[in-house]
C-alpha atoms as a PDB file:
ATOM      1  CA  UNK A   1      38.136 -17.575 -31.355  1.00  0.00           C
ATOM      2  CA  UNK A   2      35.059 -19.537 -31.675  1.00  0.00           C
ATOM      3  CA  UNK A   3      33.073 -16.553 -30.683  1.00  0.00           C
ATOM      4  CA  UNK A   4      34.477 -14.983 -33.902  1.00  0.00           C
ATOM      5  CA  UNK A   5      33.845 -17.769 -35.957  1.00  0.00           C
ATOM      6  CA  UNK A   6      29.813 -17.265 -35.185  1.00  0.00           C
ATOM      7  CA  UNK A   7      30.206 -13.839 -35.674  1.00  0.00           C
ATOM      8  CA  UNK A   8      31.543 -14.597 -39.092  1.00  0.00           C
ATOM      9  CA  UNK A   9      28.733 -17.513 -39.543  1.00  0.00           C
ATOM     10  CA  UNK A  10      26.247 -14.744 -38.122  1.00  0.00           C
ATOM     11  CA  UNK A  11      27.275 -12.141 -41.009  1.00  0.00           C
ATOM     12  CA  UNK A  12      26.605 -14.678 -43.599  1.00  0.00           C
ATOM     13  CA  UNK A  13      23.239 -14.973 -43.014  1.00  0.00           C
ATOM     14  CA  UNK A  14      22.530 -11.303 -42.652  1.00  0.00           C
ATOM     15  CA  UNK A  15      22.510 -11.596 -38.760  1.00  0.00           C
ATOM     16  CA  UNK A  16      24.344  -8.501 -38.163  1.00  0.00           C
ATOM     17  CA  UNK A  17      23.886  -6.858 -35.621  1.00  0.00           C
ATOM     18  CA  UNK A  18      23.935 -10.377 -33.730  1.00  0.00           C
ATOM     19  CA  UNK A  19      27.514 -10.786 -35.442  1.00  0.00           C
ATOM     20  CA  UNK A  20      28.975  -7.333 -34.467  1.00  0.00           C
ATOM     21  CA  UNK A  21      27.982  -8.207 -30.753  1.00  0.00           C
ATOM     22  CA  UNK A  22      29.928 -11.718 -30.607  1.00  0.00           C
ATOM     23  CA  UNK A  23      32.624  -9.394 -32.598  1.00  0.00           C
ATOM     24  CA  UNK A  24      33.300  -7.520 -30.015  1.00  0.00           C
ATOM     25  CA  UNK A  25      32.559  -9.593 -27.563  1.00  0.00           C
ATOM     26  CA  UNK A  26      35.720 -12.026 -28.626  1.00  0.00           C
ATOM     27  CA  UNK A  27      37.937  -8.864 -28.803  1.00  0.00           C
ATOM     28  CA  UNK A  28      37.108  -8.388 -25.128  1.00  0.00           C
ATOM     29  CA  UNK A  29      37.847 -11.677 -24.445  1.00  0.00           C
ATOM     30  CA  UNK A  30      41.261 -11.469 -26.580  1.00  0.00           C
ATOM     31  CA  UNK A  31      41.836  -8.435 -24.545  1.00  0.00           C
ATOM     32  CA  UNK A  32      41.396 -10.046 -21.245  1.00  0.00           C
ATOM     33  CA  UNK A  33      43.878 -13.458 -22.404  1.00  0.00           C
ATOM     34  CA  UNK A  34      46.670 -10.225 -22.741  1.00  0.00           C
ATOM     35  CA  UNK A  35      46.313  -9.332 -19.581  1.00  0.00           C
ATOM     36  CA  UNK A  36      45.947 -12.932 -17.980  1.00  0.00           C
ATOM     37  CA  UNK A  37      49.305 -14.064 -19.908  1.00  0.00           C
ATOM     38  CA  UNK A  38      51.537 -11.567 -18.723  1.00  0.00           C
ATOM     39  CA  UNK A  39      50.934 -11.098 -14.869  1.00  0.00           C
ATOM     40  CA  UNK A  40      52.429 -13.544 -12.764  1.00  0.00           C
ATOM     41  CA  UNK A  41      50.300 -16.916 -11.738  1.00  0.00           C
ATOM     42  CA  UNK A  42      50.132 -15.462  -8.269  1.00  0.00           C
ATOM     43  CA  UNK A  43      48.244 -12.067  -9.637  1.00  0.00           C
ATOM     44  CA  UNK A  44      45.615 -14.262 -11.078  1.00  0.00           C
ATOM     45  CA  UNK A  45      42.856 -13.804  -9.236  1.00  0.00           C
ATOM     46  CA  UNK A  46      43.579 -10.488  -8.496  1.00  0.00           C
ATOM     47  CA  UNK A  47      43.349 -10.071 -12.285  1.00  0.00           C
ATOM     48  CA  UNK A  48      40.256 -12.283 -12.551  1.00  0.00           C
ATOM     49  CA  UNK A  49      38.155 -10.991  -9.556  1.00  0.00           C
ATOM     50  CA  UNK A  50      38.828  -7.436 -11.881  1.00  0.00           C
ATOM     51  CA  UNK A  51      37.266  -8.647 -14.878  1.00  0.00           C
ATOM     52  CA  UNK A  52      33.742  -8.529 -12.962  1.00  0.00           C
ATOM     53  CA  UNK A  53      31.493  -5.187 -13.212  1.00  0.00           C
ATOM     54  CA  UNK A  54      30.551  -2.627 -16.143  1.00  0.00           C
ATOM     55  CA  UNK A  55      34.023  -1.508 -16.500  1.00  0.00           C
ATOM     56  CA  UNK A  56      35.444  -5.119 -17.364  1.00  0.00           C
ATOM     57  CA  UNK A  57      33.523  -4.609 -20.937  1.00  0.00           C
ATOM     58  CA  UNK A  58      35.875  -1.321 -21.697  1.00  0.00           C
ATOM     59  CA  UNK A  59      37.980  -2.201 -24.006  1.00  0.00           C
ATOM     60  CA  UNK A  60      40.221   1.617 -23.025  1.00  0.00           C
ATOM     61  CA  UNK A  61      40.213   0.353 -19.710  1.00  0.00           C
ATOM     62  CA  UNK A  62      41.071  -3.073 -20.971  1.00  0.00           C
ATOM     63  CA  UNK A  63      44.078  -1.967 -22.679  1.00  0.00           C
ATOM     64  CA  UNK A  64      45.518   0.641 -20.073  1.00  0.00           C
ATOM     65  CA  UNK A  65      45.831  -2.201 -17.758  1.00  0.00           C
ATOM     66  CA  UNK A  66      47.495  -4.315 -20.078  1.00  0.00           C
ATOM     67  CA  UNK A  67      50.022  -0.992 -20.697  1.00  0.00           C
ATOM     68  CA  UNK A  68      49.926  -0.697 -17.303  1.00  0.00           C
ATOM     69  CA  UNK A  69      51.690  -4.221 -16.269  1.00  0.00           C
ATOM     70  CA  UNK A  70      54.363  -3.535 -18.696  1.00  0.00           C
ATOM     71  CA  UNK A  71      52.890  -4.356 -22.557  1.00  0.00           C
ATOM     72  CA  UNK A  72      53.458  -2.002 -25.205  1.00  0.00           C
ATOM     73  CA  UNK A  73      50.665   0.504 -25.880  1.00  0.00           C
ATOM     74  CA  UNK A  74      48.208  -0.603 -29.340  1.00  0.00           C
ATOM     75  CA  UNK A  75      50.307  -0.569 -32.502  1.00  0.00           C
ATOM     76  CA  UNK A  76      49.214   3.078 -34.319  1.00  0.00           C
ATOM     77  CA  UNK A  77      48.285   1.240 -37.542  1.00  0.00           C
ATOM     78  CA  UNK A  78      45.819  -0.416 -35.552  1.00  0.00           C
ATOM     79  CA  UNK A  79      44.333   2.966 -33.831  1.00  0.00           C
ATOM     80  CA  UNK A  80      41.405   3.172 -36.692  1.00  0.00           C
ATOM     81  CA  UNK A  81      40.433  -0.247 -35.993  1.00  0.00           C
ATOM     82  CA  UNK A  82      40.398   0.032 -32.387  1.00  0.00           C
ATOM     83  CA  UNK A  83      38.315   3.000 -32.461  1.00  0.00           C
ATOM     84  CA  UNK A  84      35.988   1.225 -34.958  1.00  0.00           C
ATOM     85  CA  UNK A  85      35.279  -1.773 -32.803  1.00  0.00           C
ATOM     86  CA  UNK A  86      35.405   0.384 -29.515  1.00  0.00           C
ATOM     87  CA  UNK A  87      31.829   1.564 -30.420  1.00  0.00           C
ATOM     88  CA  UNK A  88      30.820  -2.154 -29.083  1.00  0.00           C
ATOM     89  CA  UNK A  89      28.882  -2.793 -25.519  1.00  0.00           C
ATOM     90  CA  UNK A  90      27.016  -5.155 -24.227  1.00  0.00           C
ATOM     91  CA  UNK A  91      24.084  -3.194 -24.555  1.00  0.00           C
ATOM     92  CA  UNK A  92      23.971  -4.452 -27.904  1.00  0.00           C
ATOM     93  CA  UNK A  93      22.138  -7.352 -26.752  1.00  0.00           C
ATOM     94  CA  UNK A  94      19.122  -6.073 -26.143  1.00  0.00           C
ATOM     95  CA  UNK A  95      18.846  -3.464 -29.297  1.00  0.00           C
ATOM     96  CA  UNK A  96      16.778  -4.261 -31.852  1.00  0.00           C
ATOM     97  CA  UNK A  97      16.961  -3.635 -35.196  1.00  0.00           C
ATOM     98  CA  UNK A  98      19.651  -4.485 -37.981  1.00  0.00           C
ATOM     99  CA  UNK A  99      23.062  -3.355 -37.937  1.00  0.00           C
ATOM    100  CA  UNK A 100      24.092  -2.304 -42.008  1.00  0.00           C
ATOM    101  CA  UNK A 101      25.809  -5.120 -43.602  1.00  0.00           C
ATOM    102  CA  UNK A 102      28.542  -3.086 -44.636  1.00  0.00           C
ATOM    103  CA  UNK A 103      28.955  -1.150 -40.934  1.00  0.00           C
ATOM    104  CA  UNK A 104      28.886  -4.981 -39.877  1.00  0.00           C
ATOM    105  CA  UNK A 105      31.334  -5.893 -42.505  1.00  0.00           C
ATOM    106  CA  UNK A 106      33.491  -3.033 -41.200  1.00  0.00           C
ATOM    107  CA  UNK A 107      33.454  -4.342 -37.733  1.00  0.00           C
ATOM    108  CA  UNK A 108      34.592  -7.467 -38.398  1.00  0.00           C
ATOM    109  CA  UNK A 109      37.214  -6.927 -40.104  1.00  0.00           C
ATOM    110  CA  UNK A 110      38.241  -4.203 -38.047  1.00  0.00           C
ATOM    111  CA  UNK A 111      38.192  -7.108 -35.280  1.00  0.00           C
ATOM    112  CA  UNK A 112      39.996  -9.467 -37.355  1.00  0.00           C
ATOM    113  CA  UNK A 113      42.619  -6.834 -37.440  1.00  0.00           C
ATOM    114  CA  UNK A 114      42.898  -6.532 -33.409  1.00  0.00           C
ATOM    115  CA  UNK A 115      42.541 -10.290 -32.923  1.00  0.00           C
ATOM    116  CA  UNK A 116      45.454 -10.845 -35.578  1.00  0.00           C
ATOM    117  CA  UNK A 117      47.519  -8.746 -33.532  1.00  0.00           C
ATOM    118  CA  UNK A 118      46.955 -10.080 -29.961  1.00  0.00           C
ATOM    119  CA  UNK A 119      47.223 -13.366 -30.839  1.00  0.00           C
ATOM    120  CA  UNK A 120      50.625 -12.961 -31.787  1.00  0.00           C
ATOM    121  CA  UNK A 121      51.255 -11.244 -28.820  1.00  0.00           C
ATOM    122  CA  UNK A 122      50.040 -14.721 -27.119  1.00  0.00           C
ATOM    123  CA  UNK A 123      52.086 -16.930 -29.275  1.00  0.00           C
END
């Protein structure tokens, strides 16, 4: 959540493309707490030792293992957002150039969207 909040500080001051990567970063993380809340204690590690690697920033993998340990697949009214934000990777950190404020825009509140959403699932 913090992560989010300097995205959103980041978009303020025209540092977009900066605040779409911290976006998306926090809806990995988001994605990850899912998974971490609803496998047993004893699966932890497991779990964690998964999270390491290229594939551990795919959100579609992401999400198929959280289906996969018994969650309900992503609500359909948030399908559009998902696909907006699922443009992110962590390649982003080394592009240069300036993200659009209103693709930016977009992004984040396509993320707030998604981040809405899991965190009830966490509550």
């Amino acid at each position: 959540k913090q992560r989010f909040e300097d995205a959103e500080f980041l978009l303020g001051v025209d540092r977009t493309t900066a605040a779409v990567y911290l976006a998306g970063y926090s809806v990995e993380c988001i994605l990850k707490a899912l998974i971490l809340a609803i496998v047993p204690r004893a699966q932890e590690a497991e779990i964690l030792a998964m999270f390491r690697g290229a594939r551990a920033h795919d959100y579609d993998w992401l999400l198929r293992l959280y289906a996969e340990r018994g969650s309900p697949r992503l609500p359909p009214d948030l399908v559009p957002h998902f696909a907006r934000v699922n443009t992110w990777s962590t390649d982003m950190r080394y592009s240069p150039g300036t993200i659009a404020w209103r693709d930016a825009k977009a992004f984040l509140d396509s993320s707030v969207r998604i981040l809405t959403w899991a965190d009830g699932r966490l509550s």
